[in-house]
N, C-alpha and C. Protein backbone atom coordinates (compact mmCIF):
# COMPACT_ATOMS: atom_id res chain seq x y z
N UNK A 1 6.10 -25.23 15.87
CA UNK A 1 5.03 -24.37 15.40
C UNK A 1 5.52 -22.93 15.52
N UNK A 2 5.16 -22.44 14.55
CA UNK A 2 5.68 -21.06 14.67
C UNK A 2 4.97 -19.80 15.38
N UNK A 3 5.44 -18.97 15.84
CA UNK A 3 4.59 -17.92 16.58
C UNK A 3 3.22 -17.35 15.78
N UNK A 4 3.58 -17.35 14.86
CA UNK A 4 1.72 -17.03 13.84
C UNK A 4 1.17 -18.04 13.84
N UNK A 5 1.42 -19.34 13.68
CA UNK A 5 0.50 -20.46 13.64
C UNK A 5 -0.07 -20.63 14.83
N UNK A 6 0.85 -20.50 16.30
CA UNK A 6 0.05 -20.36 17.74
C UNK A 6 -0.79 -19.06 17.70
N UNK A 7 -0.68 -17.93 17.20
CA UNK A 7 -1.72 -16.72 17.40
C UNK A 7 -2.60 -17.55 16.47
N UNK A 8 -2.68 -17.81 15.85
CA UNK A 8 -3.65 -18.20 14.46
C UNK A 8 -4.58 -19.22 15.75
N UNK A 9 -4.31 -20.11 16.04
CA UNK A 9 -4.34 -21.41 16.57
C UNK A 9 -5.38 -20.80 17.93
N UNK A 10 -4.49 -20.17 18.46
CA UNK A 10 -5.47 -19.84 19.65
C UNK A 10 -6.22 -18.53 19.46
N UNK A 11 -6.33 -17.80 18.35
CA UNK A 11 -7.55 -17.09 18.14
C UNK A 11 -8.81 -17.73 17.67
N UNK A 12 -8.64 -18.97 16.80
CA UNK A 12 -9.75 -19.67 16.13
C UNK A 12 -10.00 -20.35 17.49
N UNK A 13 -9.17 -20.83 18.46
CA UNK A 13 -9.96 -21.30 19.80
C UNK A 13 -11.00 -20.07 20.54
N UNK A 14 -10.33 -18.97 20.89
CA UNK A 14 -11.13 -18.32 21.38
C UNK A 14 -12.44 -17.84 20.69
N UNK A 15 -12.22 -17.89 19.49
CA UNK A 15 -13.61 -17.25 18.63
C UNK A 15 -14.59 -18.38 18.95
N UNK A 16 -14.07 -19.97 18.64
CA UNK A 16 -15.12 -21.18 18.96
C UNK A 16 -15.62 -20.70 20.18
N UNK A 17 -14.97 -20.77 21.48
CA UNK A 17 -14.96 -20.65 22.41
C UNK A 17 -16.50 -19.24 22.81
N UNK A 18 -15.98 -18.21 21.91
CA UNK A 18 -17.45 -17.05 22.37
C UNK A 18 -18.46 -17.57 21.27
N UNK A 19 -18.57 -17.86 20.52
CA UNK A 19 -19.72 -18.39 19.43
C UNK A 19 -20.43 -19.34 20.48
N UNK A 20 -19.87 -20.51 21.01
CA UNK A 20 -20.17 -21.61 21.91
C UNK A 20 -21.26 -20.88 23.03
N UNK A 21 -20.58 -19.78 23.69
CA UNK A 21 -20.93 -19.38 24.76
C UNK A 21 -22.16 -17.89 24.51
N UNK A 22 -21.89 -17.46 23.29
CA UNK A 22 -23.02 -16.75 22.75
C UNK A 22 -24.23 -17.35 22.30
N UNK A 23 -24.14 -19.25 22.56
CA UNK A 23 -24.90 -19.89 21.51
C UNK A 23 -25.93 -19.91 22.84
N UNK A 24 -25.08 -20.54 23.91
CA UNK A 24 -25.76 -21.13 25.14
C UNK A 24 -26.56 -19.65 25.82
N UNK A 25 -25.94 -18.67 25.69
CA UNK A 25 -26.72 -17.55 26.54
C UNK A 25 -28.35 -17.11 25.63
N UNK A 26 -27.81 -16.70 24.04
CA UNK A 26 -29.17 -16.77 23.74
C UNK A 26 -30.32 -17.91 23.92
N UNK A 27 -29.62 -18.90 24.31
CA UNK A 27 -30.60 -19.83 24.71
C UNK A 27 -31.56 -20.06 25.77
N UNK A 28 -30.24 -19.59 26.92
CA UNK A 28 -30.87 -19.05 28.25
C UNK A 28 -31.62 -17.89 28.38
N UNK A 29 -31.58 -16.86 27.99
CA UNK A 29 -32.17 -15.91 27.30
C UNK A 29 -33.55 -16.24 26.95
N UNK A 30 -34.10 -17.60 26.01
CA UNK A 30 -35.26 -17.45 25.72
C UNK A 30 -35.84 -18.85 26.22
N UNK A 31 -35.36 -18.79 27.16
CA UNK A 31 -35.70 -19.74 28.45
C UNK A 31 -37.22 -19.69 28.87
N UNK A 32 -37.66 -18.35 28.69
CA UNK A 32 -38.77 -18.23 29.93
C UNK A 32 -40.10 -18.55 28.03
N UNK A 33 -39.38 -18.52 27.18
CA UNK A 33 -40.55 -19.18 26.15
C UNK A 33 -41.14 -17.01 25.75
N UNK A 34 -42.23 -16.88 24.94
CA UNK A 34 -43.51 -16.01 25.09
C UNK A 34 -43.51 -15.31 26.37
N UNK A 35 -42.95 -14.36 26.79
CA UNK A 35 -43.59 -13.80 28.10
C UNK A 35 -44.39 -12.62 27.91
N UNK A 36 -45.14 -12.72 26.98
CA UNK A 36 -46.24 -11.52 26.44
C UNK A 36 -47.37 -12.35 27.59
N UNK A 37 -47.67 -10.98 28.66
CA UNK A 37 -49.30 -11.50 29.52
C UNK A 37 -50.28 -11.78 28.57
N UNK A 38 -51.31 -13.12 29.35
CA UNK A 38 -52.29 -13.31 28.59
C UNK A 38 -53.74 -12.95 29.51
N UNK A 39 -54.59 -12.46 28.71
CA UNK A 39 -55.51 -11.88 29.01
C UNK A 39 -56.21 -13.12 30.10
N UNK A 40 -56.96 -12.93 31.40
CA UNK A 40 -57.35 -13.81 32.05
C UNK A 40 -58.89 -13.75 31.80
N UNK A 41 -59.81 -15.00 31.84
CA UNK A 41 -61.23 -14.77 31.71
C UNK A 41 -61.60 -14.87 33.22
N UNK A 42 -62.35 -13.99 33.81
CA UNK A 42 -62.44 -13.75 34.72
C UNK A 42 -63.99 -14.03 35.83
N UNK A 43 -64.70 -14.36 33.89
CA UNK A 43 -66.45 -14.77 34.33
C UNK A 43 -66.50 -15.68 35.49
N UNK A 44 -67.52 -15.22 35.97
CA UNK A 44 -67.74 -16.27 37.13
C UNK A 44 -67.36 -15.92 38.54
N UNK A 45 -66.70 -15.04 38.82
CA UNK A 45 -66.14 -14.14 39.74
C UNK A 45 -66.77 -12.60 40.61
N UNK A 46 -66.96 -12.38 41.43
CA UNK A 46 -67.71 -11.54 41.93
C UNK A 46 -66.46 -9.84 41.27
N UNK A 47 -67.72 -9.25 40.97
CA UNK A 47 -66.23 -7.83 40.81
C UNK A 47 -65.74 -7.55 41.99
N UNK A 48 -64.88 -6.71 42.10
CA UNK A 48 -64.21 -6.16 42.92
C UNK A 48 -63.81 -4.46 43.08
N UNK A 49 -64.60 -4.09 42.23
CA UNK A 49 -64.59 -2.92 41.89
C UNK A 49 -63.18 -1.74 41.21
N UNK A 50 -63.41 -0.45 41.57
CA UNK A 50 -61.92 0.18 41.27
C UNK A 50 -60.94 -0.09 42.29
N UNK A 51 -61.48 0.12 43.44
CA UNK A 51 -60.40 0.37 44.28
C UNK A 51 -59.73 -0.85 45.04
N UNK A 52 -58.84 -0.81 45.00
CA UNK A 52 -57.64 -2.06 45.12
C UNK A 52 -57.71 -2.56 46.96
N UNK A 53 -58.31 -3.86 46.86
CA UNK A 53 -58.33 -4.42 48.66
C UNK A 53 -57.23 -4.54 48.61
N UNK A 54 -56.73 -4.44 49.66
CA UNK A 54 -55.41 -5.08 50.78
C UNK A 54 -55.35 -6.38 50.97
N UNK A 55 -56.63 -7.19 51.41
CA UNK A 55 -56.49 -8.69 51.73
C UNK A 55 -57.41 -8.86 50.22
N UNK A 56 -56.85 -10.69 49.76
CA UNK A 56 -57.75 -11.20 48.69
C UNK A 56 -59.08 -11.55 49.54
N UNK A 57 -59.88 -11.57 49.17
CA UNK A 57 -61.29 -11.27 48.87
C UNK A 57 -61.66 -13.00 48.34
N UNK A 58 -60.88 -13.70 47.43
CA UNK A 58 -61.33 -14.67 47.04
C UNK A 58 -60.63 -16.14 47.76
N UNK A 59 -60.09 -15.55 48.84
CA UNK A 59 -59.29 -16.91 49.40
C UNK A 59 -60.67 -18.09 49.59
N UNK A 60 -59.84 -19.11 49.45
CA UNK A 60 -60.34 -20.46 49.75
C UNK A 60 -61.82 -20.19 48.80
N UNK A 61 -61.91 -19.40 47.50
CA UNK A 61 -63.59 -19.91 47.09
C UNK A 61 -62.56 -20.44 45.97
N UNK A 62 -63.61 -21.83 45.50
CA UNK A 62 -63.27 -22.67 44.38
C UNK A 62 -63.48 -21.74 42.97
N UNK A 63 -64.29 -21.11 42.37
CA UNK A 63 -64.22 -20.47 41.23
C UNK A 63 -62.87 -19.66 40.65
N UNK A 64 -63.01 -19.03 42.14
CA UNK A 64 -61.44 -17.88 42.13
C UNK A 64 -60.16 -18.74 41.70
N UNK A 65 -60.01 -19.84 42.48
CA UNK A 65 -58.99 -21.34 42.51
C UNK A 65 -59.24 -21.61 41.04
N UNK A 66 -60.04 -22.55 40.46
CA UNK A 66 -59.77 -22.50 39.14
C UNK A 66 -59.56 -21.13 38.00
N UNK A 67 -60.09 -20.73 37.93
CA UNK A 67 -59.59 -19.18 37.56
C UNK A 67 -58.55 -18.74 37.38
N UNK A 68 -58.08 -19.12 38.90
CA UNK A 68 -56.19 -18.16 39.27
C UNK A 68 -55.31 -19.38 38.67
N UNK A 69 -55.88 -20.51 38.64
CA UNK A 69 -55.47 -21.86 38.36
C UNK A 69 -54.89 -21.36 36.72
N UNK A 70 -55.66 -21.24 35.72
CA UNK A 70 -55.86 -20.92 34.47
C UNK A 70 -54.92 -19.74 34.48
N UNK A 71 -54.91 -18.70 34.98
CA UNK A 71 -53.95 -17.45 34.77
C UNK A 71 -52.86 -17.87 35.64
N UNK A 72 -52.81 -18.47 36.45
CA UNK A 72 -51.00 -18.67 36.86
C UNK A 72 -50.36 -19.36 35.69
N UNK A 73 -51.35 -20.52 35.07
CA UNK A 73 -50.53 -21.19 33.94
C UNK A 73 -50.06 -20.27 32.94
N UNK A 74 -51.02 -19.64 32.20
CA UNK A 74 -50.97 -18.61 31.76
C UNK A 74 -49.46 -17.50 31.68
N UNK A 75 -49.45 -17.03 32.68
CA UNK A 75 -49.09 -15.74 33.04
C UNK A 75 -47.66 -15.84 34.38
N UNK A 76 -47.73 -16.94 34.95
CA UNK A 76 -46.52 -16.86 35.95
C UNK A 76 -45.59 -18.21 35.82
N UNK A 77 -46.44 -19.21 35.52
CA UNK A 77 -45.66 -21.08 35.43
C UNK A 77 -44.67 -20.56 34.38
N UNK A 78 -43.99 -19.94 33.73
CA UNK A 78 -42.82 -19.88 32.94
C UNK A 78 -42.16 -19.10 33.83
N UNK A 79 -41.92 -18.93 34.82
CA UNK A 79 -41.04 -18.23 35.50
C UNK A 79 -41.29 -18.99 37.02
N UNK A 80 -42.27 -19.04 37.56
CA UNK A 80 -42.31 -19.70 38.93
C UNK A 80 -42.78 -21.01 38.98
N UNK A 81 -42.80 -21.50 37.82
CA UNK A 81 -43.39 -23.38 37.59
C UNK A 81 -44.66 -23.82 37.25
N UNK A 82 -44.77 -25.14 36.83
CA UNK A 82 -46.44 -25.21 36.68
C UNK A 82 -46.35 -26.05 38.24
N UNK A 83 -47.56 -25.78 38.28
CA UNK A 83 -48.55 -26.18 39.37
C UNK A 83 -47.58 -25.18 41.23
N UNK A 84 -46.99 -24.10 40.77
CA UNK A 84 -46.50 -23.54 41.94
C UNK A 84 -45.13 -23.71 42.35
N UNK A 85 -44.52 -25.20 41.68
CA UNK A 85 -43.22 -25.51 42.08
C UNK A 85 -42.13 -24.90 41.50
N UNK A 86 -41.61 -24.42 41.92
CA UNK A 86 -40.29 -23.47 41.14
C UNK A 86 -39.28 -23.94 40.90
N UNK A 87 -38.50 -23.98 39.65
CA UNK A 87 -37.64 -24.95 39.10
C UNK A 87 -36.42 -24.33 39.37
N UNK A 88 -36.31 -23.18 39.94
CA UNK A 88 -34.84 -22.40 40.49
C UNK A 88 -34.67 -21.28 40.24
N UNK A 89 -35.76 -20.88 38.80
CA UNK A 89 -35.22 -19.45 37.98
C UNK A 89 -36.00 -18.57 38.78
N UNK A 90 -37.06 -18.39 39.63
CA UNK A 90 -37.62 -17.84 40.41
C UNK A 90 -38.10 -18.19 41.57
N UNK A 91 -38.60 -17.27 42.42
CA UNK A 91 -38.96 -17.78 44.21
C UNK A 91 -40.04 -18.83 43.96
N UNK A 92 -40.39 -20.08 44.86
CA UNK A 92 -41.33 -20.92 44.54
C UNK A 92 -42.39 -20.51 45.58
N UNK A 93 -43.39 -20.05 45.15
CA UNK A 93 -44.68 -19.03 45.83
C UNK A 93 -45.45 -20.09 46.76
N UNK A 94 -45.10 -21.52 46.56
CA UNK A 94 -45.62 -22.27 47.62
C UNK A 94 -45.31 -21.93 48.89
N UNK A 95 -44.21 -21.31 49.43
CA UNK A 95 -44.04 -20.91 50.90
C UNK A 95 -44.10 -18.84 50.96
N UNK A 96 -44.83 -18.75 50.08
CA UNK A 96 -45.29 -17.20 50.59
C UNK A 96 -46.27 -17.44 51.85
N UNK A 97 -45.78 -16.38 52.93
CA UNK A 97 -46.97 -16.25 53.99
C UNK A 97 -48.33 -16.62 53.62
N UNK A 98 -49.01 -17.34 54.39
CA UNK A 98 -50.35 -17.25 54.20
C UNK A 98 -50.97 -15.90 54.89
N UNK A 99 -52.68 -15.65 54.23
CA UNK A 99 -53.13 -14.59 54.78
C UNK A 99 -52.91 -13.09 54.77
N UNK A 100 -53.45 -11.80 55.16
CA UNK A 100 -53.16 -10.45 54.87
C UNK A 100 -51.44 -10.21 54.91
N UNK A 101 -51.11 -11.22 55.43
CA UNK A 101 -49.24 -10.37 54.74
C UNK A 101 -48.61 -11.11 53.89
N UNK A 102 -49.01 -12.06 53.36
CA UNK A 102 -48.39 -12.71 52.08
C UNK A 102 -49.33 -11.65 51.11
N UNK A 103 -50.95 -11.50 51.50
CA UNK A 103 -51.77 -10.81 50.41
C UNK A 103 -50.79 -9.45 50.35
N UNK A 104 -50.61 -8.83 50.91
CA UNK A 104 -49.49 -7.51 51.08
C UNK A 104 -48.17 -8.04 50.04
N UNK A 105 -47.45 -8.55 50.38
CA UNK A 105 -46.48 -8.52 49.51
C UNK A 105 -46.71 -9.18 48.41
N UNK A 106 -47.87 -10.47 48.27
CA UNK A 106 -48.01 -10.56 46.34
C UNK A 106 -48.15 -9.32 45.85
N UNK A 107 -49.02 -8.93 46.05
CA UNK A 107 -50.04 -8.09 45.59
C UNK A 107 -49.17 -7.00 44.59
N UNK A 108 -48.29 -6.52 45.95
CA UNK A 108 -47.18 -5.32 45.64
C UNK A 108 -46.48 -5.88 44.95
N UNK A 109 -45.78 -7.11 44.93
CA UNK A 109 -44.60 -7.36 43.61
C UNK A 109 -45.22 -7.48 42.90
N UNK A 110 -46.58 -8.36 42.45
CA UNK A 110 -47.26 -8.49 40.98
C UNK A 110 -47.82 -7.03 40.15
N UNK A 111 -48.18 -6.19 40.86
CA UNK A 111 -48.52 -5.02 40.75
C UNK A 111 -47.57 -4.06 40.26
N UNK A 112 -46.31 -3.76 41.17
CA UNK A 112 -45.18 -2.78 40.97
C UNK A 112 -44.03 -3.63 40.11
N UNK A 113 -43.77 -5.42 40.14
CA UNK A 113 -42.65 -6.09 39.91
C UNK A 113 -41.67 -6.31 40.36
N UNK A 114 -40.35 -6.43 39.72
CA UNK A 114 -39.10 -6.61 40.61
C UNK A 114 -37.85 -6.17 40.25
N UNK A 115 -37.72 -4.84 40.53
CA UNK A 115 -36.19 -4.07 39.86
C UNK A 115 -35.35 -4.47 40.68
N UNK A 116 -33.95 -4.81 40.50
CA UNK A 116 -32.75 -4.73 41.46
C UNK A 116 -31.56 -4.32 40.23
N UNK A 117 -30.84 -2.95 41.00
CA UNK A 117 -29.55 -2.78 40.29
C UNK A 117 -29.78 -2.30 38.93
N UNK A 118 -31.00 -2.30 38.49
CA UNK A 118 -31.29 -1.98 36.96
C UNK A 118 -31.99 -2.68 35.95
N UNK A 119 -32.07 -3.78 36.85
CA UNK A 119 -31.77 -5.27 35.92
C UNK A 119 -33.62 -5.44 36.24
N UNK A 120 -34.64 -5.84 35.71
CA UNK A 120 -35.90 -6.38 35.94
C UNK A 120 -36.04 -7.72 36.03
N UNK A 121 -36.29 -8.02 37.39
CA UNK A 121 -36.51 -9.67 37.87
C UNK A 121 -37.74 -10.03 38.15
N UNK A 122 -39.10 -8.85 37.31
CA UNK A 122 -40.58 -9.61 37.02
C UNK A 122 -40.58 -8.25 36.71
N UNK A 123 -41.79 -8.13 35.67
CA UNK A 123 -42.20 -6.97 35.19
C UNK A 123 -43.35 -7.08 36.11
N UNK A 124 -44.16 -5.69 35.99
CA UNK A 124 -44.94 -5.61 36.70
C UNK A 124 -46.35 -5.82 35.79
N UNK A 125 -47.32 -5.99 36.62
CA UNK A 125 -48.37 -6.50 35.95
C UNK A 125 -49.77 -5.78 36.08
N UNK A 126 -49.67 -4.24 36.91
CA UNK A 126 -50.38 -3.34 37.31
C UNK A 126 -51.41 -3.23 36.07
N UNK A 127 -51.40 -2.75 35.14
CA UNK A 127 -51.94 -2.52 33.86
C UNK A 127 -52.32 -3.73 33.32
N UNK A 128 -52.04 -4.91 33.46
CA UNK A 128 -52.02 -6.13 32.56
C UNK A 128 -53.24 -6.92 33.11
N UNK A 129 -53.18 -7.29 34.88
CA UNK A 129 -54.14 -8.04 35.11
C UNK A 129 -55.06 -7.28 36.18
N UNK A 130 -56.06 -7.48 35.53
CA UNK A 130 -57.56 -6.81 37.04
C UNK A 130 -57.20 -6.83 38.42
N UNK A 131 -57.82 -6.45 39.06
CA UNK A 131 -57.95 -7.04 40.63
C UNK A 131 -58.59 -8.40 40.67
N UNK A 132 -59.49 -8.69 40.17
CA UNK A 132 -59.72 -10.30 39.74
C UNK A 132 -59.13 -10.81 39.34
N UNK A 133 -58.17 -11.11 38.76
CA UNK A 133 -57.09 -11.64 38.16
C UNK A 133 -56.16 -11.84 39.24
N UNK A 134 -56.07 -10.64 39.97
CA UNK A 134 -54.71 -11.04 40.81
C UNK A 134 -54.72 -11.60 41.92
N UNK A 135 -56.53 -11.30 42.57
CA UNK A 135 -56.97 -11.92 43.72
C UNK A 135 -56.92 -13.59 43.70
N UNK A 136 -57.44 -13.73 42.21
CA UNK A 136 -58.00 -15.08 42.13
C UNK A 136 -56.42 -16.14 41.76
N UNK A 137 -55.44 -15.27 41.10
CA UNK A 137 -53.87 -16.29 41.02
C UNK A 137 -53.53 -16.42 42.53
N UNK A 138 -54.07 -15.56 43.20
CA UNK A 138 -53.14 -15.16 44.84
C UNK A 138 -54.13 -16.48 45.20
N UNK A 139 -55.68 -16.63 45.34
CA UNK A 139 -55.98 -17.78 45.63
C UNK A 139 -55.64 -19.41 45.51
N UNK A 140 -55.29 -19.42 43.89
CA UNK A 140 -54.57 -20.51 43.57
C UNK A 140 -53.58 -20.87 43.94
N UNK A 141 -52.26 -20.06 44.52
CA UNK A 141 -51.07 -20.01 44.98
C UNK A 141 -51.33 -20.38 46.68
N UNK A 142 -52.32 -19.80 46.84
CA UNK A 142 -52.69 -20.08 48.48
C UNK A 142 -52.81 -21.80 48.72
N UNK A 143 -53.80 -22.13 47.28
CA UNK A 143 -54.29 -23.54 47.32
C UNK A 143 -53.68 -24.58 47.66
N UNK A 144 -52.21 -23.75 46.68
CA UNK A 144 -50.70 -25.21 46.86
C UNK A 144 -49.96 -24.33 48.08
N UNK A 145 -50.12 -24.27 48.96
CA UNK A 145 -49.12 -23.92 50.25
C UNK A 145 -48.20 -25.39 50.34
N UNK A 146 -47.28 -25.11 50.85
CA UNK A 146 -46.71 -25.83 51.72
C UNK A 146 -45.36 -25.48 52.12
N UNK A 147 -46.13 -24.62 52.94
CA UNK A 147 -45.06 -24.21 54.08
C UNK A 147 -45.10 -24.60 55.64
């Protein structure tokens, strides 16, 4: 084989080779499906007013639980699993602290999100979901503990 037929030869490998691997990343890429937030219905829920509690407010009530039930599917199960279990691409929220210091740190990542290095590893959701909204997913997440 002659020296152009090996350049020839192993450029058409390498081109397969990034097409292949450009094929698989956009794929991974749109892994997480729609990640446009969806609006949560929230009826049925006591308000909570403007100002933002520290501890959820709706632990252990059943309304809040189905509710947060409906907006975790919604809004977090493409990134942290359905029903709480995390399939690897994100932390599995079943072993967040229970109580005012797990409520402390949901609160703050769902709220502010998750920058590292530049790169966004959860957008934040400050603007997107109520304080009802976030109390009542933090309830649902409480529901499936198991830690």
């Amino acid at each position: 084989m002659t020296r152009f037929r090996k350049i020839t030869a192993a450029a058409a490998v390498f081109g397969l080779a990034t097409a292949a691997g450009l094929t698989v990343l956009s794929t991974v890429a749109g892994a997480h499906g729609d990640v446009t937030p969806q609006a949560v219905d929230i009826s049925g829920l006591e308000p909570l007013g403007e100002e933002w509690r520290e501890e959820n407010p709706y632990a252990g009530h059943a309304k809040a639980i189905e509710v947060g039930a409906s907006a975790y599917n919604q809004n977090c199960a493409r990134c942290h699993g359905l029903e709480v279990i995390s399939g690897g691409i994100a932390p599995d929220l079943r072993y967040l602290p229970q109580g005012p210091e797990g409520d402390e740190w949901f609160a703050m990542r769902v709220r502010n999100g998750v920058v590292r290095n530049g790169m966004t590893y959860m957008p934040d959701f400050d603007e997107v979901l109520s304080q009802e909204a976030l109390w009542a997913i933090r309830a649902y997440i409480e529901s499936r503990y198991d830690g």
